[in-house]
Protein backbone atom coordinates (compact mmCIF):
# COMPACT_ATOMS: atom_id res chain seq x y z
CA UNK A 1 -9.76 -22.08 -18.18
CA UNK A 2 -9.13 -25.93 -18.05
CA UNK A 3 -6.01 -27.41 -16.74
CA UNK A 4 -4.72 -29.75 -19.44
CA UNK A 5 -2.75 -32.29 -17.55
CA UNK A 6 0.37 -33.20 -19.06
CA UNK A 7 1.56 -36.68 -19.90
CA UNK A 8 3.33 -38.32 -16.82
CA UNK A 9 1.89 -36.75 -14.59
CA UNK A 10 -0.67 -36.96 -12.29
CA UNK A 11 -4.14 -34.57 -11.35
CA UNK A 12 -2.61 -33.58 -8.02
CA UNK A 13 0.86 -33.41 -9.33
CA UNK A 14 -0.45 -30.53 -11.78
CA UNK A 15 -2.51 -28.74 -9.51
CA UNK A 16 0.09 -28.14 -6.69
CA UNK A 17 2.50 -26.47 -9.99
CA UNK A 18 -0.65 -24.39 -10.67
CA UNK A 19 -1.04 -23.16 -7.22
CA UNK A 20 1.90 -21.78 -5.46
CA UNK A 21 1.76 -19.76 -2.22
CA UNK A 22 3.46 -16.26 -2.38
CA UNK A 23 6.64 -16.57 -0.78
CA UNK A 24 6.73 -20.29 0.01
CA UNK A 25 4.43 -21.38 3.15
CA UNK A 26 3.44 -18.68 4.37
CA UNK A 27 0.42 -17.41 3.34
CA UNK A 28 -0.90 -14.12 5.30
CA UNK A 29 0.29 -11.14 3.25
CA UNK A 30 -0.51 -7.76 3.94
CA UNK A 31 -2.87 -6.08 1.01
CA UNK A 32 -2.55 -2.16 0.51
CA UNK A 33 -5.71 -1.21 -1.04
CA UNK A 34 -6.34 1.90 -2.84
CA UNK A 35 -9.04 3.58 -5.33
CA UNK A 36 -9.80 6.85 -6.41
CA UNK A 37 -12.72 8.21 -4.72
CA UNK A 38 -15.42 8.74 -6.22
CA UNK A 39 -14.14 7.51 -9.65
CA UNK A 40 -17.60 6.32 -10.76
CA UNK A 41 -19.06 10.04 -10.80
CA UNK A 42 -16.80 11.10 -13.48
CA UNK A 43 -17.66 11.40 -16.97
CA UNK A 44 -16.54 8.68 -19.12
CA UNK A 45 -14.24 10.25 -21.02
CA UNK A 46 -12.63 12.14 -17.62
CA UNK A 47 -12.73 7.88 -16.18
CA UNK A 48 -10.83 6.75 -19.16
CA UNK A 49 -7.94 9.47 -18.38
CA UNK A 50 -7.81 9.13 -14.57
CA UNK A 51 -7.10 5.53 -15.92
CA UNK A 52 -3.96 6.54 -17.65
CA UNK A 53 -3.01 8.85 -14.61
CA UNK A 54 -3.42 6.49 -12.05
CA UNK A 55 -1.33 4.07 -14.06
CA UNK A 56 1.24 6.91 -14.52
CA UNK A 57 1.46 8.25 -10.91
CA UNK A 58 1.62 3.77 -9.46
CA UNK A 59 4.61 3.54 -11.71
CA UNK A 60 6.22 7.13 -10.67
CA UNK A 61 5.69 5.87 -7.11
CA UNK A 62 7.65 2.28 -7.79
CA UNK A 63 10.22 3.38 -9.27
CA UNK A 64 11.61 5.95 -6.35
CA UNK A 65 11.10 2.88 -3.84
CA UNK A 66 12.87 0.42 -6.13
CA UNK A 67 15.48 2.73 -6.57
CA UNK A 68 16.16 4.74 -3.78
CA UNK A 69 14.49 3.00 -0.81
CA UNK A 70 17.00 -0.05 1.80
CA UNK A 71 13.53 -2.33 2.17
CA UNK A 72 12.60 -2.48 -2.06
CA UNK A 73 15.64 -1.77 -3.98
CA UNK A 74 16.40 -4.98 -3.79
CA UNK A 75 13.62 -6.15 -6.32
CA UNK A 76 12.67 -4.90 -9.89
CA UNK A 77 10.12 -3.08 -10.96
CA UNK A 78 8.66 -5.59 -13.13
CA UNK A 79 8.88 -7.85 -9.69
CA UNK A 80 7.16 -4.97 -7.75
CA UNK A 81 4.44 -5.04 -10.28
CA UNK A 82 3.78 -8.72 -9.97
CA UNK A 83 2.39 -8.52 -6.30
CA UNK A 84 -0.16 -5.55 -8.00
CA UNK A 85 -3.53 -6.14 -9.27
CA UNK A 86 -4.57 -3.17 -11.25
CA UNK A 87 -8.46 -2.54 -11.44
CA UNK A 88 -8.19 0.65 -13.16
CA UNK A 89 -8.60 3.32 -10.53
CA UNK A 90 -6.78 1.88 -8.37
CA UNK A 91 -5.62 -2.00 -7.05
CA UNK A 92 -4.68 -3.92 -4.50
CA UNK A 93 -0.15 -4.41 -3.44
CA UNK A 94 0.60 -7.56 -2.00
CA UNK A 95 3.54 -6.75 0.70
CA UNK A 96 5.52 -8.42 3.60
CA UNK A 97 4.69 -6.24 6.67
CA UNK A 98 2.76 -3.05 7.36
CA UNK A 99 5.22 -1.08 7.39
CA UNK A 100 5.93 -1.60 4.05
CA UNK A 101 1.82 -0.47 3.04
CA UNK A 102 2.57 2.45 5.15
CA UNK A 103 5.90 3.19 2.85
CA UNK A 104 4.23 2.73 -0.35
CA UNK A 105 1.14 4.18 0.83
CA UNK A 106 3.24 7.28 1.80
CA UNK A 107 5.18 7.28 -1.07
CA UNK A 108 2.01 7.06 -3.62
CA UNK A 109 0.19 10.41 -1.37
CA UNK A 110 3.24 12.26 -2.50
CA UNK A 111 3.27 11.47 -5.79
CA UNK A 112 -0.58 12.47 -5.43
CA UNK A 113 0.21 15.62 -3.84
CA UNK A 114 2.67 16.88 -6.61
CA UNK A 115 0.15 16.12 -8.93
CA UNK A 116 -1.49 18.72 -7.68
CA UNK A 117 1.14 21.35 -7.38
CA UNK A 118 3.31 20.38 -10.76
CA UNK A 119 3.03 23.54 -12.63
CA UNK A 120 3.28 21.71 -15.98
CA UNK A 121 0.38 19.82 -14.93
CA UNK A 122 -1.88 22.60 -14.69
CA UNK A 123 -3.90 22.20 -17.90
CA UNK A 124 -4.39 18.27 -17.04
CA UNK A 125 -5.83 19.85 -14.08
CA UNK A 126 -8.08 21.87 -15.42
CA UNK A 127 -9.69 19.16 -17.62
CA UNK A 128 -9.46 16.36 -14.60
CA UNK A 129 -9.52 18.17 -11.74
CA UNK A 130 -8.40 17.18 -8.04
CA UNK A 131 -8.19 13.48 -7.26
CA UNK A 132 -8.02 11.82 -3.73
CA UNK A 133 -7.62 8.76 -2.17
CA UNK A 134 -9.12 5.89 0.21
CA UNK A 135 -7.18 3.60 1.36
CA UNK A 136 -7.68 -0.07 3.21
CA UNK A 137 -4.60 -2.50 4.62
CA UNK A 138 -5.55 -5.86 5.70
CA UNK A 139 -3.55 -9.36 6.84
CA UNK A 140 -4.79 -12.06 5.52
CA UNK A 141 -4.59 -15.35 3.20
CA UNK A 142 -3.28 -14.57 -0.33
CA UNK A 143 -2.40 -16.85 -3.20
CA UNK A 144 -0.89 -17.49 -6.11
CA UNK A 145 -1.77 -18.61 -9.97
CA UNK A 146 1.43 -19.33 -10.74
CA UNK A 147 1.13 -21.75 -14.23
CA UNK A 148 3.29 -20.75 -17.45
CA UNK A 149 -0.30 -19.94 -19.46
CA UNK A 150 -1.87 -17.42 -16.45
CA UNK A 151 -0.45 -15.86 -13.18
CA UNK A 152 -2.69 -13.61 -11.03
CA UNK A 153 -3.10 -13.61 -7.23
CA UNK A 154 -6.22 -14.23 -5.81
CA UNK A 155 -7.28 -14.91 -1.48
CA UNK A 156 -9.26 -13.87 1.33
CA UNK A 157 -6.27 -10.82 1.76
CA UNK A 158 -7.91 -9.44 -1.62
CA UNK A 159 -11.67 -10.12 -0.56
CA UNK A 160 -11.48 -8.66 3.03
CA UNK A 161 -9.69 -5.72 1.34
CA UNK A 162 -12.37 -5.08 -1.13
CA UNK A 163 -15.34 -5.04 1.17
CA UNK A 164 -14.02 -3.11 3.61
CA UNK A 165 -13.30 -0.51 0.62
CA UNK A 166 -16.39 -1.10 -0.69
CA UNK A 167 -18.50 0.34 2.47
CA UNK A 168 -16.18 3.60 3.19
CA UNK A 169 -17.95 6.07 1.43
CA UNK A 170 -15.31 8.82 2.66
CA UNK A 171 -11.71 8.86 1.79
CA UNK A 172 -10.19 7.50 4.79
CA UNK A 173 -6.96 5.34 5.55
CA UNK A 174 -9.00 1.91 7.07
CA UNK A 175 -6.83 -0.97 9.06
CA UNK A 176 -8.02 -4.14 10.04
CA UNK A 177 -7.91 -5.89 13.53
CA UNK A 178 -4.95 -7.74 11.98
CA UNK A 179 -3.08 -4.63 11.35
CA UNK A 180 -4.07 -2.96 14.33
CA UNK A 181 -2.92 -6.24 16.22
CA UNK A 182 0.70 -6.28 14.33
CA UNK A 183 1.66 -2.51 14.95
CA UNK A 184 0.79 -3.40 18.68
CA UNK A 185 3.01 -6.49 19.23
CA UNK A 186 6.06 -4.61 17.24
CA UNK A 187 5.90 -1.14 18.15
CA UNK A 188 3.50 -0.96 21.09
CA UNK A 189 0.76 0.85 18.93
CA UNK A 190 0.36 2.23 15.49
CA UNK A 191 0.68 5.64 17.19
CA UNK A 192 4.24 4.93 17.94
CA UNK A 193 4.84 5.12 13.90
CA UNK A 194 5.64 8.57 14.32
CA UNK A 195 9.03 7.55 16.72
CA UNK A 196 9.96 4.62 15.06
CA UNK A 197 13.50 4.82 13.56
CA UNK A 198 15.63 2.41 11.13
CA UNK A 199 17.51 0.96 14.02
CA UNK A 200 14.02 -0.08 15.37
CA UNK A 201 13.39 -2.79 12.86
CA UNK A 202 16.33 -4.40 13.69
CA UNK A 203 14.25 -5.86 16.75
CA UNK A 204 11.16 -7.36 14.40
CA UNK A 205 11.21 -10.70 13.82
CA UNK A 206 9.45 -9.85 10.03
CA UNK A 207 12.68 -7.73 8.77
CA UNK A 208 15.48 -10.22 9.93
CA UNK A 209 16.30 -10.88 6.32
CA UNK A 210 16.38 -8.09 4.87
CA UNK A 211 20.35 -7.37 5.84
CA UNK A 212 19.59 -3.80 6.77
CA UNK A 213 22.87 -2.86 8.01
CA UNK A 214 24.53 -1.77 5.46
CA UNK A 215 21.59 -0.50 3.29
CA UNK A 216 20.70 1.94 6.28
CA UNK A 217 23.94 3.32 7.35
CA UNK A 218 23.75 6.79 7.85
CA UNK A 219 19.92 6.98 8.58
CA UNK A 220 20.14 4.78 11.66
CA UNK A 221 18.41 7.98 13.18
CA UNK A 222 15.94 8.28 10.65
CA UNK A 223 12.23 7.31 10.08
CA UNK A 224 11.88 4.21 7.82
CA UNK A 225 9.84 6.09 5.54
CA UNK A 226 13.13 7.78 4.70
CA UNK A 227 15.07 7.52 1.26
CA UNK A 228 18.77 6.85 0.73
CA UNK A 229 18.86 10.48 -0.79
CA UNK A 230 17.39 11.86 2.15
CA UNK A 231 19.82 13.70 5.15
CA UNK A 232 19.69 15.57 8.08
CA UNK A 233 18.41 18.57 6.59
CA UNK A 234 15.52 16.49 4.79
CA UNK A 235 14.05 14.25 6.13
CA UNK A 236 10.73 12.68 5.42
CA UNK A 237 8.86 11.34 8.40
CA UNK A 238 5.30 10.60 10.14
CA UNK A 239 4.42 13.70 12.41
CA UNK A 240 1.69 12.40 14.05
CA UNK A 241 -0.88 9.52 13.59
CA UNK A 242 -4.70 8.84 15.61
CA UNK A 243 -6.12 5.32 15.42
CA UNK A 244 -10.08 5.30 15.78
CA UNK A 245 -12.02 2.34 16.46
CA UNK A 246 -14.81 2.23 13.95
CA UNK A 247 -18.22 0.09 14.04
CA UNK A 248 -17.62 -3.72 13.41
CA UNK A 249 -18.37 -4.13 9.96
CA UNK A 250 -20.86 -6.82 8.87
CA UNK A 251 -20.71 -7.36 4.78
CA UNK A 252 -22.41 -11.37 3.65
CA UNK A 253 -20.77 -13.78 5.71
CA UNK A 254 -18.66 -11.98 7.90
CA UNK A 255 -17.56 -9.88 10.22
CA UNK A 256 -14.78 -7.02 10.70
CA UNK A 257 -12.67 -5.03 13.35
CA UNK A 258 -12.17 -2.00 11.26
CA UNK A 259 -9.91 1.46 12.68
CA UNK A 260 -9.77 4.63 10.90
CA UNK A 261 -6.26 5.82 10.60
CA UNK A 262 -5.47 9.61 10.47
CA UNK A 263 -2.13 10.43 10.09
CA UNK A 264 -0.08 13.76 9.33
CA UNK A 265 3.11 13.47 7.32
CA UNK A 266 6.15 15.55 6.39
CA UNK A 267 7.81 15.30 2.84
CA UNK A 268 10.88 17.05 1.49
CA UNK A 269 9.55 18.72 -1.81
CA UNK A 270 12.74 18.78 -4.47
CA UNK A 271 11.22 21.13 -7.13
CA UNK A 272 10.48 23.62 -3.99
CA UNK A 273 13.26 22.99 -2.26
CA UNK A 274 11.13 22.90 0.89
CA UNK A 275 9.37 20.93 3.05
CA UNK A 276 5.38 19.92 2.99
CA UNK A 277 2.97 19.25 5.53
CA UNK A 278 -0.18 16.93 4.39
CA UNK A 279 -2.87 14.78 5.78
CA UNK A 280 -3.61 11.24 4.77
CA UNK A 281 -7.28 9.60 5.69
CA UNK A 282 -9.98 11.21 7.08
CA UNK A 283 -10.93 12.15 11.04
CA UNK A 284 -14.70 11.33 10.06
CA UNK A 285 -15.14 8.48 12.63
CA UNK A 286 -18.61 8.44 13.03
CA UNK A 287 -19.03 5.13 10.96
CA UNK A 288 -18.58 3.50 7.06
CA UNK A 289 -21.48 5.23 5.42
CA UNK A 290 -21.00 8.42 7.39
């Protein structure tokens, strides 16, 4: 697409309006990847409808965290979606910290999990069949096309993401050095996800503004993957989570400190009025293409 400069002003003027970095000068976002696995074996027909439920399940997920959850009911969903880049079985969120991937990437498995236990689902079911999940979260450079004719997000964030995807031919939950490195200057390890508490984030530099007093009152105690619905007799949480050092992965140019991420989760259920143990990832460690 050319850029049509306007009159008065100048090459460079109109290039620095086309490109604006998400969220001012900093550029190193955090990318939440995530594809159905194996999506490429369906049958056309069964591709075109996972397509549709994918679509439906993303937007399910969204609107709970924009409505119910202290760190993104702050923002829209239409402002959610702009930081999402769709690619039809899945896409790549653009977020401020890891522990917001880990939020929305424990938010989506649930959604993903009553898919598969909705009763009124059943007969999509049948047709479909059971769906699961790889995920990859990465830090890295991401920016914006932000011009009045085309706005899309583009980066390194989004290319380290997809390769690292691209060579997991399990579903696991992959990390980056990056990632690895953050959870380990905040929280003294990933592992530690599982004890972290609301009141915790008070002492990381990356959620000073978010003016969680307030929001959080009442769930001090609570995991930050917790709801403002959620109590003392419900509450969602991390139960237990093992990092694993993978291979360094070597894809064209460059190089990659990749861990596998297994962690075990507990989630209220409404319709059962119970709670749910599940898995996300896979222990497989024994490389990408094994």
């Amino acid at each position: 697409m050319p850029i049509i400069i306007d009159d008065g002003k100048s090459k460079d003027e109109v290039i620095k309006e086309f490109i604006s970095y998400v969220r001012g000068d900093e550029t190193k976002r955090v990318v939440l990847g995530f594809d159905i696995y194996r999506y490429s074996s369906y049958e056309p027909d069964k591709q075109a409808s996972i397509t549709m439920l994918f679509n439906s399940l993303y937007i399910s997920c969204i609107n709970n965290l924009t409505k119910n959850h202290p760190l993104f009911n702050s923002v829209t969903r239409d402002e959610f979606m702009q930081l999402f880049i769709s690619t039809g079985d899945g896409g790549y969120q653009i977020l401020h910290t890891p522990i917001h991937a880990l939020i929305v990437l424990f938010n989506f498995h649930n959604v993903i999990v009553q898919y598969h236990t909705n009763p009124n689902l059943r007969e999509f079911r049948n047709f479909l069949g059971s769906i699961e999940l790889r995920y990859v979260i990465t830090i890295e450079d991401i920016y914006r096309i932000n011009h009045f004719s085309y706005v899309n997000h583009y980066g390194k964030g989004i290319i380290k993401n997809a390769r690292i995807m691209s060579q997991d031919k399990l579903n696991r939950l992959l990390i980056d050095e990056e990632v690895y490195r953050w959870f380990s200057d905040n929280i003294l390890g990933i592992e530690n996800i599982v004890s972290l508490k609301w009141k915790d984030l008070f002492n990381i530099k990356d959620f000073e503004n978010y003016s969680l007093a307030e929001k959080i009152k009442g769930i001090e105690e609570f995991s930050p993957i917790s709801t403002q619905e959620d109590n003392k007799d419900r509450q969602d949480e991390f139960v237990d989570c093992i990092p694993m050092r993978l291979e360094d992965l070597k894809t064209k140019d460059s190089s990659y400190v990749v861990y596998n991420i297994y962690l075990k989760t507990k989630f209220y259920n409404p319709n059962k009025e119970t709670f749910r143990y599940t898995s996300i990832g896979n222990p497989n460690s024994n490389g990408l293409n094994t």
